[in-house]
Protein backbone atom coordinates (compact mmCIF):
# COMPACT_ATOMS: atom_id res chain seq x y z
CA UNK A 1 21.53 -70.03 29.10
CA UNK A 2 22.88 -67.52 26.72
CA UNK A 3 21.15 -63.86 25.70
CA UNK A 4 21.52 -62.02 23.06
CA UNK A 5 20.34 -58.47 22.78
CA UNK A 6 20.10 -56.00 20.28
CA UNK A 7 21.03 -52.80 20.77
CA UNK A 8 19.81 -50.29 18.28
CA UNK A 9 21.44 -46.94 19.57
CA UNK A 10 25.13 -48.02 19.18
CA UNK A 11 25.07 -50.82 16.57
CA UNK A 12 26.20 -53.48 19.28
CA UNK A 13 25.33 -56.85 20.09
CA UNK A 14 24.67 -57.64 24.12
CA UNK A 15 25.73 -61.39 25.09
CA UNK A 16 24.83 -62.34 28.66
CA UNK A 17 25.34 -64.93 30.64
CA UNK A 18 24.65 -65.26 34.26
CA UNK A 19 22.41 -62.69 34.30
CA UNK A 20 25.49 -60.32 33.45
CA UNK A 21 26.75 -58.64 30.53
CA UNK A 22 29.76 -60.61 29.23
CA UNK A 23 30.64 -58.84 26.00
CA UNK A 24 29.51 -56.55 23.40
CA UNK A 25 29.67 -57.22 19.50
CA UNK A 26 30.40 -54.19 17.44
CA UNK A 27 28.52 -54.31 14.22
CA UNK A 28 30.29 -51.17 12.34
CA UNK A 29 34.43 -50.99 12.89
CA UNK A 30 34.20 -47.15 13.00
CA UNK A 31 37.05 -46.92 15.79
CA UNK A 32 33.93 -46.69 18.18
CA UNK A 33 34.85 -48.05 21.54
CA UNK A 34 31.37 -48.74 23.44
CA UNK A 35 30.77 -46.58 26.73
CA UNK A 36 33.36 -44.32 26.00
CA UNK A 37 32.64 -42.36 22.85
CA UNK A 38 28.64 -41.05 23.97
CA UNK A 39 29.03 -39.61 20.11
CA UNK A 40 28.52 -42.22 18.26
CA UNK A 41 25.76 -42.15 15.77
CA UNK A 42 24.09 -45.66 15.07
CA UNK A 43 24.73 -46.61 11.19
CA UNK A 44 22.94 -49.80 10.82
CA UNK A 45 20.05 -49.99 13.73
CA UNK A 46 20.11 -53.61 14.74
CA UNK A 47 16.22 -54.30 15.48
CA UNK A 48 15.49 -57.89 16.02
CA UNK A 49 17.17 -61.22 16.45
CA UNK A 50 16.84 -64.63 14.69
CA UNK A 51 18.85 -67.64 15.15
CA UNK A 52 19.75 -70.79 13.14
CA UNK A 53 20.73 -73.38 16.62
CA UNK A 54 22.29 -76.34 13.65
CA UNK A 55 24.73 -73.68 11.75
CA UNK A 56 25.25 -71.67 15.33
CA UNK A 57 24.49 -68.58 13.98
CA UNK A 58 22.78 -65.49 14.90
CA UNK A 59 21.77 -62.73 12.61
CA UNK A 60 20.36 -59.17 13.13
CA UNK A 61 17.32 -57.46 11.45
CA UNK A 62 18.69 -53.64 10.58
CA UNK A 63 16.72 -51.20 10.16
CA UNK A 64 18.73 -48.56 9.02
CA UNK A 65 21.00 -50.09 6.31
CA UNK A 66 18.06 -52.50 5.58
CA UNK A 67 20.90 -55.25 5.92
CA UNK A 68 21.41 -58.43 8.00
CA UNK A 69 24.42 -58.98 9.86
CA UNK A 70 25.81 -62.76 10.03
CA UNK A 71 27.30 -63.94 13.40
CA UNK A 72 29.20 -66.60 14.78
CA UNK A 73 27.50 -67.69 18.13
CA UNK A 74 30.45 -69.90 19.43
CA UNK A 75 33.31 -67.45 18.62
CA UNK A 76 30.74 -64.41 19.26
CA UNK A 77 32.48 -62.86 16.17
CA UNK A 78 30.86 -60.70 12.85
CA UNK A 79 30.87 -62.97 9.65
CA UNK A 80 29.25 -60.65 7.61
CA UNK A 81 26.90 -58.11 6.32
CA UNK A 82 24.05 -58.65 3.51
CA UNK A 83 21.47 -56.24 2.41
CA UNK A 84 17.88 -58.11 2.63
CA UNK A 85 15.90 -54.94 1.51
CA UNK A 86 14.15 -51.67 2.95
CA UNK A 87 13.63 -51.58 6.72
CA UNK A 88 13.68 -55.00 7.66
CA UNK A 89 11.56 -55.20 10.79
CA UNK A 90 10.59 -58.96 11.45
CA UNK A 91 11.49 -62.30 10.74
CA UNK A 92 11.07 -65.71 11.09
CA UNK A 93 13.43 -69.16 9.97
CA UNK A 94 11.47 -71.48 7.69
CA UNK A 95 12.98 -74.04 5.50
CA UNK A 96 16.13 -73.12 5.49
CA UNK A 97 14.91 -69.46 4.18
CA UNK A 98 14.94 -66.22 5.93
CA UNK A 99 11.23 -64.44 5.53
CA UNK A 100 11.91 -61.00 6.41
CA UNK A 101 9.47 -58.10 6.19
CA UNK A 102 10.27 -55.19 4.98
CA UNK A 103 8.65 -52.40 6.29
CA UNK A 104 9.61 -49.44 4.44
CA UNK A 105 8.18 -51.64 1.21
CA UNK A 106 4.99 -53.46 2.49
CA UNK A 107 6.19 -56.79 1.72
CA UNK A 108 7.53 -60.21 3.28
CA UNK A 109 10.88 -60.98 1.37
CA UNK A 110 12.26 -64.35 0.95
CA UNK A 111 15.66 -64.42 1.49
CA UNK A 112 18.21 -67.25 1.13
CA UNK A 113 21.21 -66.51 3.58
CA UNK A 114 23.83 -68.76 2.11
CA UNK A 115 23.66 -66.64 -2.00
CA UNK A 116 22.68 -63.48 -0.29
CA UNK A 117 19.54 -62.91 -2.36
CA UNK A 118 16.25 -62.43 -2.00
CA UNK A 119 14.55 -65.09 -3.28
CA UNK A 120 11.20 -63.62 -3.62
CA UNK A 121 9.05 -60.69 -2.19
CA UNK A 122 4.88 -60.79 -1.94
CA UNK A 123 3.01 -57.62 -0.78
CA UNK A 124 1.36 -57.69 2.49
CA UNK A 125 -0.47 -54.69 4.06
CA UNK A 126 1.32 -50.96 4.58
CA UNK A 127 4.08 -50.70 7.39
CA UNK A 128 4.34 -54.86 8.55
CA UNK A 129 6.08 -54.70 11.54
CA UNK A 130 5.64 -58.86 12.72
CA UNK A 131 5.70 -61.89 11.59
CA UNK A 132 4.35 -65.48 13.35
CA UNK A 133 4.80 -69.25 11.98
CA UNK A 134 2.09 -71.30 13.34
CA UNK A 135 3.57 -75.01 12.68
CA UNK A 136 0.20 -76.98 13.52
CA UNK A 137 -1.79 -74.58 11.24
CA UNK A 138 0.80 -74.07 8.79
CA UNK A 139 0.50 -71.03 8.35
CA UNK A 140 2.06 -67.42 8.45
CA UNK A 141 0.72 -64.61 10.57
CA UNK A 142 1.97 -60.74 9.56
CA UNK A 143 0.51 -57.58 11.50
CA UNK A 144 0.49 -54.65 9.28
CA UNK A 145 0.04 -51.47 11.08
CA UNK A 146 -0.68 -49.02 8.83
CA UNK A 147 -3.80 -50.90 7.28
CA UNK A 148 -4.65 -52.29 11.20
CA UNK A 149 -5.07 -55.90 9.87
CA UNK A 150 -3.27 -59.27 10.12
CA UNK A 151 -2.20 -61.35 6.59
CA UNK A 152 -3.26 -65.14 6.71
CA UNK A 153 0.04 -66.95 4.38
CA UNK A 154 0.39 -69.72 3.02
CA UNK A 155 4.04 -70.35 3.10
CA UNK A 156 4.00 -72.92 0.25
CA UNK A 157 2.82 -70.83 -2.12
CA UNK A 158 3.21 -67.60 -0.93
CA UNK A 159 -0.56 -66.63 -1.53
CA UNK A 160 -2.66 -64.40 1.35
CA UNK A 161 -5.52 -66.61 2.29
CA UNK A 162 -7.15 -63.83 4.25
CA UNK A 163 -6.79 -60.46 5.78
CA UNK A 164 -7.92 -60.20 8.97
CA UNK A 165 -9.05 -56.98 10.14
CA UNK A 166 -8.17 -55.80 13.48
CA UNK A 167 -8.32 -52.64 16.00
CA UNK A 168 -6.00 -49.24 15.66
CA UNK A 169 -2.02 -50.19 14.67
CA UNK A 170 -1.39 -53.42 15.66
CA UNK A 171 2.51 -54.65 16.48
CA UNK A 172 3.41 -57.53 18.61
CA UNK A 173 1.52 -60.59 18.38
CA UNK A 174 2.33 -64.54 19.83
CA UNK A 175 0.30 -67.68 19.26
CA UNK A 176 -1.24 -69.70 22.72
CA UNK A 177 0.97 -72.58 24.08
CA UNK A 178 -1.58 -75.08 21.75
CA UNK A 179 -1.79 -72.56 19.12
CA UNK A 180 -5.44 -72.61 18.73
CA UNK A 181 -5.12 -68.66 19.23
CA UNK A 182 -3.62 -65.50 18.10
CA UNK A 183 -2.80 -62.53 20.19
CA UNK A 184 -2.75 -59.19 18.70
CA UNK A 185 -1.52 -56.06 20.11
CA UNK A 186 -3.25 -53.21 18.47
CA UNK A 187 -0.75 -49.86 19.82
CA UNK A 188 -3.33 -47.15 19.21
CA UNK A 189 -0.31 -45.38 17.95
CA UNK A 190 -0.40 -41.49 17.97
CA UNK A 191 -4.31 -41.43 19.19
CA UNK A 192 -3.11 -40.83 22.90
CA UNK A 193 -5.44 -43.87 23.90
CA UNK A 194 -4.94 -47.11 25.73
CA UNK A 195 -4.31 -50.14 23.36
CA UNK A 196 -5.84 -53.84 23.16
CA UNK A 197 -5.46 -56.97 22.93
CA UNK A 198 -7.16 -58.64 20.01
CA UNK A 199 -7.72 -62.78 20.50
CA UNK A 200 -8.24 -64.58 16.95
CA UNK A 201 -9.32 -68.24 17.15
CA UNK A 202 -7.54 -69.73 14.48
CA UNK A 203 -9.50 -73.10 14.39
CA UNK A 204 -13.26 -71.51 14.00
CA UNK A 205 -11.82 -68.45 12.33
CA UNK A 206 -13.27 -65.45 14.36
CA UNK A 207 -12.37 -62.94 17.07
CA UNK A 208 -13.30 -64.09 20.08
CA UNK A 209 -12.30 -60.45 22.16
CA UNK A 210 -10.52 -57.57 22.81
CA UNK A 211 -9.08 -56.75 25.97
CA UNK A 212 -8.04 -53.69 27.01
CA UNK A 213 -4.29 -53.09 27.86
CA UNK A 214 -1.85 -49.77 28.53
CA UNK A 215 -0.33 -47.36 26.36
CA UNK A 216 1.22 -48.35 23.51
CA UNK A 217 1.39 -51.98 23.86
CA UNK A 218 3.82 -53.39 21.08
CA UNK A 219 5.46 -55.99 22.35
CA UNK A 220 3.25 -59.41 23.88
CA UNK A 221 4.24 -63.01 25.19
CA UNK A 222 1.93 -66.12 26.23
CA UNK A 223 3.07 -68.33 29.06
CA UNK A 224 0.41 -70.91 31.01
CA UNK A 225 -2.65 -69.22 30.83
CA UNK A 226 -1.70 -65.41 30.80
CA UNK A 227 -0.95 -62.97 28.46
CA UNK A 228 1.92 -60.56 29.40
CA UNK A 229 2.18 -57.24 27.48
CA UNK A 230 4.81 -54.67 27.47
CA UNK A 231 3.53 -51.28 27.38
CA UNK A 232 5.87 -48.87 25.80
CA UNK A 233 4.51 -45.57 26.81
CA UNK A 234 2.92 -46.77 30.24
CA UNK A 235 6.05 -48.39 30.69
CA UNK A 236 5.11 -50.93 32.66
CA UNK A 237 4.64 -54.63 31.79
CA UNK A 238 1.13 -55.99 32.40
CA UNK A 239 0.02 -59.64 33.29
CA UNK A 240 -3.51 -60.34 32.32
CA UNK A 241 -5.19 -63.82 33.48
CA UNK A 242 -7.13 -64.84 30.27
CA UNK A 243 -9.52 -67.04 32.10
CA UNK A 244 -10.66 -64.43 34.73
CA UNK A 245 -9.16 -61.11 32.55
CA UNK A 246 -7.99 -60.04 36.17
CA UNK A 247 -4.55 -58.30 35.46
CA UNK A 248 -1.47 -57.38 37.42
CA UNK A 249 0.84 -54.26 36.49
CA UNK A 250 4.50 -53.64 36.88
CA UNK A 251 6.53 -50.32 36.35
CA UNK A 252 9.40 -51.73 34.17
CA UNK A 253 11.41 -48.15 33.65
CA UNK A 254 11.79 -45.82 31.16
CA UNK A 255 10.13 -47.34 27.62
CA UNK A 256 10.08 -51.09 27.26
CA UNK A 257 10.26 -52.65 23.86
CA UNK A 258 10.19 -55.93 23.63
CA UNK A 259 9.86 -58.68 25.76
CA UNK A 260 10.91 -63.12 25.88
CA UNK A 261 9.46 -65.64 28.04
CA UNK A 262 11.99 -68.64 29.51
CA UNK A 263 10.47 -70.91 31.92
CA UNK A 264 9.30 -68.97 34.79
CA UNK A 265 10.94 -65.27 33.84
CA UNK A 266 10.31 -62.66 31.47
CA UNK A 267 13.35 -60.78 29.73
CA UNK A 268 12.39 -57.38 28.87
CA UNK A 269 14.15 -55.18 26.64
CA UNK A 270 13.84 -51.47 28.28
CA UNK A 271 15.18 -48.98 25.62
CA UNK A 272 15.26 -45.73 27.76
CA UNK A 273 17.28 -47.14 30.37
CA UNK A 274 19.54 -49.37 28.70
CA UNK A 275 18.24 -52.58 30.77
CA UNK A 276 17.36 -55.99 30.01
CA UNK A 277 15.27 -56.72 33.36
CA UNK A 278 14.43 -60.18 34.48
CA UNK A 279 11.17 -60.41 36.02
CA UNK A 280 9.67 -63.83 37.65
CA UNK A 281 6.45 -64.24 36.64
CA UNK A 282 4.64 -66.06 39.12
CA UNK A 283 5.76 -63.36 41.81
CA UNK A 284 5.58 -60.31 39.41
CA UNK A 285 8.40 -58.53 40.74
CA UNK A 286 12.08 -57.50 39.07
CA UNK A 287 14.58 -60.04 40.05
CA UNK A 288 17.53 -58.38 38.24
CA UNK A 289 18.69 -55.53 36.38
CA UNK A 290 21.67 -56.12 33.33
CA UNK A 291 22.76 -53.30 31.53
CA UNK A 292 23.50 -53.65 28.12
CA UNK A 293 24.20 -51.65 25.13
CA UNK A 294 22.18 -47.93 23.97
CA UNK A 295 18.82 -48.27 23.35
CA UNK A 296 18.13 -52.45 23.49
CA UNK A 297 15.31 -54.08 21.78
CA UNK A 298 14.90 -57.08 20.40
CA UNK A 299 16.90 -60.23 22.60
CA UNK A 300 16.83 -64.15 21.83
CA UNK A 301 17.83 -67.10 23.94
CA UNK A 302 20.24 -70.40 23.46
CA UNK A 303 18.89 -72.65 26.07
C-alpha cells in the first residue's frame, strides 16, 4: 500500500511505503531543499488529497494559492499547477469533475481538471470546510462552519435540498459502512468547550444524537461499529462504541489533524510533531511512528 501525505508547512508531498518515508514531492522549485533550509516559508499550503486511481493521478487542495497541483502517481513527479478558486478546503471526484469548496467564498465549485476551469460554483453556507458523496442516497453532504449546519445537494442539478442544522462549528464528517448515517463533528471552535458528535439518519431524515467527544474534534472516521475521532486540541484520538457509547482514548502527540481508516489501522496525520502514526484499532495502541514533511494533514491511500 502506498500513502500520500500532505504537508502544509513546507509545500511537500510525503509518499510512504512500508510504513517509511520514501520520498518527498516539492510543490514550489524555490531552491528549497527539505530538512535543511528550517526557513522556508510555505507558498501554496497543500491541505487535502484526492485521487483519480484510472488516470493515476493525485492532486492537492491549496489553501494558500487557492490552486490544485496535478501529480503523476507512478513517476511521483509535479504535472502541474491550476488555480480552482479561494481557499480550496475539500473535495470530492464525481463524474469525471472535481467539486471543490471554496472556503474563503462559501461555495462548492465545479471544476473540470482536463480545461482547467471551473465549470460552475453554487453557494453553500459561510466557511465550508467538507464535503461527503453518499452513492446509495445520491447525494452531497457539505459542513459549513460558520453557519453550524450541513447542505443536502443534489449533484445533478446542483440545487440544496435542505440545510440541516447542527451544533457549534462543525468540520469532519463520514457516512456509516451502509450509509444509512451521517457523522458530524461539531469543533466548538474558540468556545474553550468539548465538541460532539452529531448522528443524522439519512433514511428517516432526523438526528438521532449527539455524543459528546474532546476538544476540538475536526477530523472523524467510521470502521465496524465505532466512530473514531481525532481531537485536535485534546490531542488524542478517541474510539467511541456506537452501540454501547462506551469510548476508549489515546494520546496521539502534539495536534492531530486528520485521520484514514485501512483495514484494521488508523493513519493519523499529527501536525505538531510532523508524524503520520499508525494505530491498530482493535488494540488501540500506536504501532508506528513515520515522519514526514512540516506540519502534515490531509493523507490518502492506493491499496
Amino acid at each position: 500500500m502506498k500513502i500520500f501525505v500532505a504537508n502544509k508547512g513546507d509545500d511537500t508531498i510525503s509518499f510512504i511505503n512500508d510504513n517509511q518515508t520514501k520520498a518527498f514531492l516539492e510543490l514550489v522549485k524555490d531552491k528549497f531543499t527539505f530538512k535543511s533550509d528550517k526557513s522556508h516559508v510555505p507558498q501554496i499550503g497543500p491541505h487535502r488529497l484526492l485521487m483519480d486511481k484510472y488516470k493515476k493521478e493525485l492532486y492537492t487542495l491549496n489553501m494558500f494559492d487557492d490552486s490544485i497541483s496535478i501529480i503523476d502517481i507512478e513517476n511521483f513527479q509535479l504535472i502541474d499547477t491550476v488555480y480552482v478558486g479561494p481557499s480550496p478546503n475539500d473535495g470530492i471526484i464525481l463524474n469525471n469533475l472535481i467539486y471543490v469548496l471554496n472556503g474563503d467564498a462559501d461555495c462548492l465549485s465545479v471544476f473540470d481538471i482536463g480545461s482547467g476551469k471551473i465549470l460552475e460554483q453554487i453557494k453553500v453556507g459561510f466557511q465550508p470546510q467538507s464535503i461527503l458523496y453518499s452513492k446509495k442516497h445520491k447525494k452531497i453532504f457539505v459542513s459549513n462552519m460558520n453557519s453550524d449546519s450541513i447542505s443536502l445537494i443534489n449533484p445533478l442539478n446542483l440545487r440544496i435540498e435542505k440545510t440541516l442544522s447542527v451544533y457549534s462549528k462543525p468540520y469532519g464528517m463520514c457516512l456509516s459502512d451502509d450509509e444509512k448515517f451521517l457523522f458530524i463533528a461539531n469543533t466548538y471552535l474558540e468556545t474553550g468547550l468539548d465538541g460532539s458528535i452529531t448522528i443524522y439518519d439519512i433514511i428517516n431524515d432526523e438526528i438521532i444524537d449527539n455524543i459528546r467527544c474532546g476538544r476540538l474534534p475536526i477530523s472523524i472516521a467510521f470502521h465496524n461499529g465505532f466512530i473514531f475521532v481525532v481531537n485536535s486540541c485534546s490531542n488524542t484520538l478517541m474510539k467511541i462504541n456506537l452501540q454501547s457509547r462506551q469510548c476508549e482514548e489515546l494520546y496521539c502527540g502534539y495536534m492531530p489533524v486528520y485521520i484514514k481508516i485501512f483495514k484494521d489501522f488508523a493513519y493519523v496525520s499529527v501536525s505538531g510533531e510532523n508524524k503520520l502514526i499508525i494505530v491498530n484499532i482493535n488494540d488501540f495502541k500506536i504501532e508506528k511512528k513515520v515522519e514526514v514533511g512540516k506540519e502534515p494533514d490531509g493523507l490518502i491511500f492506493e491499496a
